[in-house]
C-alpha atoms as a PDB file:
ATOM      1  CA  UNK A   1       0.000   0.000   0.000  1.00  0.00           C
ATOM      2  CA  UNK A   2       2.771   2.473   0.537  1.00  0.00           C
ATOM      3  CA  UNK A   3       3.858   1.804  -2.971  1.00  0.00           C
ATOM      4  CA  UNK A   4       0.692   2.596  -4.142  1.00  0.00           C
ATOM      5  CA  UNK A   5       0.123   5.751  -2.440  1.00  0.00           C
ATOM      6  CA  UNK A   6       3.708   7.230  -3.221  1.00  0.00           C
ATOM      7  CA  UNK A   7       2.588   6.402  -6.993  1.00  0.00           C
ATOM      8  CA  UNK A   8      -0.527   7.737  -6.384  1.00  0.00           C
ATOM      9  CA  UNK A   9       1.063  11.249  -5.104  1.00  0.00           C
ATOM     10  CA  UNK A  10       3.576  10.984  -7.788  1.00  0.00           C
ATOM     11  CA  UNK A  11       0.535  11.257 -10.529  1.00  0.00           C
ATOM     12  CA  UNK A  12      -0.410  14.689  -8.818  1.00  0.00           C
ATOM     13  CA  UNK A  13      -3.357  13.176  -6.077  1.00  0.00           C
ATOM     14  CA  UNK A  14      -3.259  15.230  -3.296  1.00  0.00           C
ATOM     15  CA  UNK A  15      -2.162  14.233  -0.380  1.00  0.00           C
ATOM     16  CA  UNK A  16      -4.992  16.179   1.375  1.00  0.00           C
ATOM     17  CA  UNK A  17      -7.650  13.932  -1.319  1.00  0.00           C
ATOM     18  CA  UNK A  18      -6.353  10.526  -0.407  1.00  0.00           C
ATOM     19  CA  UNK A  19      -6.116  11.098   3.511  1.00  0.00           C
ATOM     20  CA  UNK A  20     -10.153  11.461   3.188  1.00  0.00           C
ATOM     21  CA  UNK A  21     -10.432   8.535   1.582  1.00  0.00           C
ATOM     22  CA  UNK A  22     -10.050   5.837   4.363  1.00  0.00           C
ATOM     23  CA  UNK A  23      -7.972   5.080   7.313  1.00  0.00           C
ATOM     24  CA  UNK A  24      -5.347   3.066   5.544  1.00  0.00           C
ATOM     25  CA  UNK A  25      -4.898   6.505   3.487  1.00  0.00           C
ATOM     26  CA  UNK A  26      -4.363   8.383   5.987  1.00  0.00           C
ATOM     27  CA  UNK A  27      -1.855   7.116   8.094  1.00  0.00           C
ATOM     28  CA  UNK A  28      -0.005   5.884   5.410  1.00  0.00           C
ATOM     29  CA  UNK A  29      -0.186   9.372   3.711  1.00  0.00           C
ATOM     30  CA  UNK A  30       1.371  10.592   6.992  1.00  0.00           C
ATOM     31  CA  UNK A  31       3.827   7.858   6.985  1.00  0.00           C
ATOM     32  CA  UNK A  32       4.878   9.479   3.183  1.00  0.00           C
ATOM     33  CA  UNK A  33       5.119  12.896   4.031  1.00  0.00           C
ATOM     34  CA  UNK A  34       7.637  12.127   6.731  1.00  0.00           C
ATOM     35  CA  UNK A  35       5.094  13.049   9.564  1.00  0.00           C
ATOM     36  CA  UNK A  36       4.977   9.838  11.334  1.00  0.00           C
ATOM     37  CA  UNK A  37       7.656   7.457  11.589  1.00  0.00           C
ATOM     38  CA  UNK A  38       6.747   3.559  10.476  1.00  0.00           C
ATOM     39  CA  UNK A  39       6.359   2.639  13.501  1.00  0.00           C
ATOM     40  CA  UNK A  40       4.005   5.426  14.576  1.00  0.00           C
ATOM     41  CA  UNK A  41       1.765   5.023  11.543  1.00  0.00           C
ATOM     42  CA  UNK A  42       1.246   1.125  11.785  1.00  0.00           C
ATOM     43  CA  UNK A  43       0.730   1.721  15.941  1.00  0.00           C
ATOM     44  CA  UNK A  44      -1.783   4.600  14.985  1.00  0.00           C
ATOM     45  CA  UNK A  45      -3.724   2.709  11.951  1.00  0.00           C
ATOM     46  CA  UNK A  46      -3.927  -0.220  14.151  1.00  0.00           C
ATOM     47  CA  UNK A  47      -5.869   1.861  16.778  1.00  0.00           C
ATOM     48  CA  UNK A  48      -7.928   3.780  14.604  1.00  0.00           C
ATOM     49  CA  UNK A  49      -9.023   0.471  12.883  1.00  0.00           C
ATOM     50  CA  UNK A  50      -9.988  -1.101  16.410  1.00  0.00           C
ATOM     51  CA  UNK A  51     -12.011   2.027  17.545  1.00  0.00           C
ATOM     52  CA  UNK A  52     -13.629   2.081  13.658  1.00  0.00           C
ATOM     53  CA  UNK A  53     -14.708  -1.770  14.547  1.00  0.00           C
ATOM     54  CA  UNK A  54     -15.750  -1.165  17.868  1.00  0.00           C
ATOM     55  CA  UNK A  55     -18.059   2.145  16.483  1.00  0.00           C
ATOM     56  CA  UNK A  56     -19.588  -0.601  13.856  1.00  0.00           C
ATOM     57  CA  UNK A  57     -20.648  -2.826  16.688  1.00  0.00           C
ATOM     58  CA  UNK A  58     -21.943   0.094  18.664  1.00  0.00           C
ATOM     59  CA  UNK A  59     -23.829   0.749  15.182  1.00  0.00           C
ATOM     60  CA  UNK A  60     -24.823  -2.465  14.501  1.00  0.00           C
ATOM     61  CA  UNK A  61     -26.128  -3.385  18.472  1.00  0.00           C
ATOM     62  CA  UNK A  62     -27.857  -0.184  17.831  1.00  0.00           C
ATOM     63  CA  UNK A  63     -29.647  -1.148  14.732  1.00  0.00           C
ATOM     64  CA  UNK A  64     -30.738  -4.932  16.245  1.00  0.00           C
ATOM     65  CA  UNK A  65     -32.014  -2.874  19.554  1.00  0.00           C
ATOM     66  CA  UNK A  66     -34.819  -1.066  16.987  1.00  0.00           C
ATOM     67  CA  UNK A  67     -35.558  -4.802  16.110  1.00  0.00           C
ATOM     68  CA  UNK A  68     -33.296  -4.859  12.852  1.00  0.00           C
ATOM     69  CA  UNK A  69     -32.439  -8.734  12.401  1.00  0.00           C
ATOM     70  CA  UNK A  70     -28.672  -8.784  11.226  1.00  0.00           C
ATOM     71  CA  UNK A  71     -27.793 -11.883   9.445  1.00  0.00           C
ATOM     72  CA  UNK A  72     -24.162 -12.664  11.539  1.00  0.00           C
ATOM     73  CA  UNK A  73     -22.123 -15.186   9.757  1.00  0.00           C
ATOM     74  CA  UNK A  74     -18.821 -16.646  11.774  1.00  0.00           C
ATOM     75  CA  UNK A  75     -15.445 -15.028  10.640  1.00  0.00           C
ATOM     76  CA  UNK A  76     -13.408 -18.282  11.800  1.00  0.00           C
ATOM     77  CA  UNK A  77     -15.281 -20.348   9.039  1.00  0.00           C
ATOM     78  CA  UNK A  78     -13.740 -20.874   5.853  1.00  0.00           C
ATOM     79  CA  UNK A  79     -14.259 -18.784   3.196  1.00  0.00           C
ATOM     80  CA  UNK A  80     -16.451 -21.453   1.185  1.00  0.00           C
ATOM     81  CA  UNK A  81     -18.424 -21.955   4.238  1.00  0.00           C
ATOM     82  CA  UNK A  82     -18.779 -18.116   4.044  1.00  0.00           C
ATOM     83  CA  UNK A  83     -20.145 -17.784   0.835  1.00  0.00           C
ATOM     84  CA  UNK A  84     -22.632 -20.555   0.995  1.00  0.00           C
ATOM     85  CA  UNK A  85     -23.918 -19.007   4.455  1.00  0.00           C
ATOM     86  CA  UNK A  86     -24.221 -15.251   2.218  1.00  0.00           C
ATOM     87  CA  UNK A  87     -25.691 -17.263  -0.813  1.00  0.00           C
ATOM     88  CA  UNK A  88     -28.319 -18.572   0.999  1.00  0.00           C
ATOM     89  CA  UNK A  89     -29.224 -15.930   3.650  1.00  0.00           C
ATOM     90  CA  UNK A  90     -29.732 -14.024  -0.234  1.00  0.00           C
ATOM     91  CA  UNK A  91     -31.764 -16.763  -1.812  1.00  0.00           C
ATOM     92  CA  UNK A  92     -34.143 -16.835   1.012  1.00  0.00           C
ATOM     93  CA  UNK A  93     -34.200 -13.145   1.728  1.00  0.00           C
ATOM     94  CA  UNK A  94     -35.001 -12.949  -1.919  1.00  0.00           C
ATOM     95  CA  UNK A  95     -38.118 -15.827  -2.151  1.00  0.00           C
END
């Protein structure tokens, strides 16, 4: 990703444009223009990523608490299993 953004930056995107564009942008923006070190950014980014989550649960809690049903599907499963769990929650939301 750092790769990415330097060649980003070298085609003349802002800095300023892709640190709105997500988290990862951001800090490794920073990281580019020399105002964090490495070590900084990837502390930072992991922080801001755990608060982010912990937001999207609040969110989500939120949401099932107005009697929303969320459809939660295990992360630890394989990826297959994954996909046949979202293929069918879709085919019967969908019926």
């Amino acid at each position: 990703m750092i790769e990415e953004i330097r060649a980003l930056l070298a085609r003349g995107i802002s800095a300023d444009d892709l640190i709105y564009y997500g988290l990862e942008y951001k800090y490794v923006t920073e990281y580019i223009l020399g105002k964090t070190t490495y070590e900084e950014m990837f502390l930072n980014l992991e922080i801001a990523i755990h608060q982010f989550a912990k937001r999207q649960m609040t969110w989500f809690r939120g949401m099932e608490r107005r009697g929303f049903h969320i459809h939660w599907i295990d992360a630890t499963l394989p990826m297959i299993e994954k996909v046949a769990m979202a293929k069918l929650l879709i085919e019967t939301e969908t019926d």
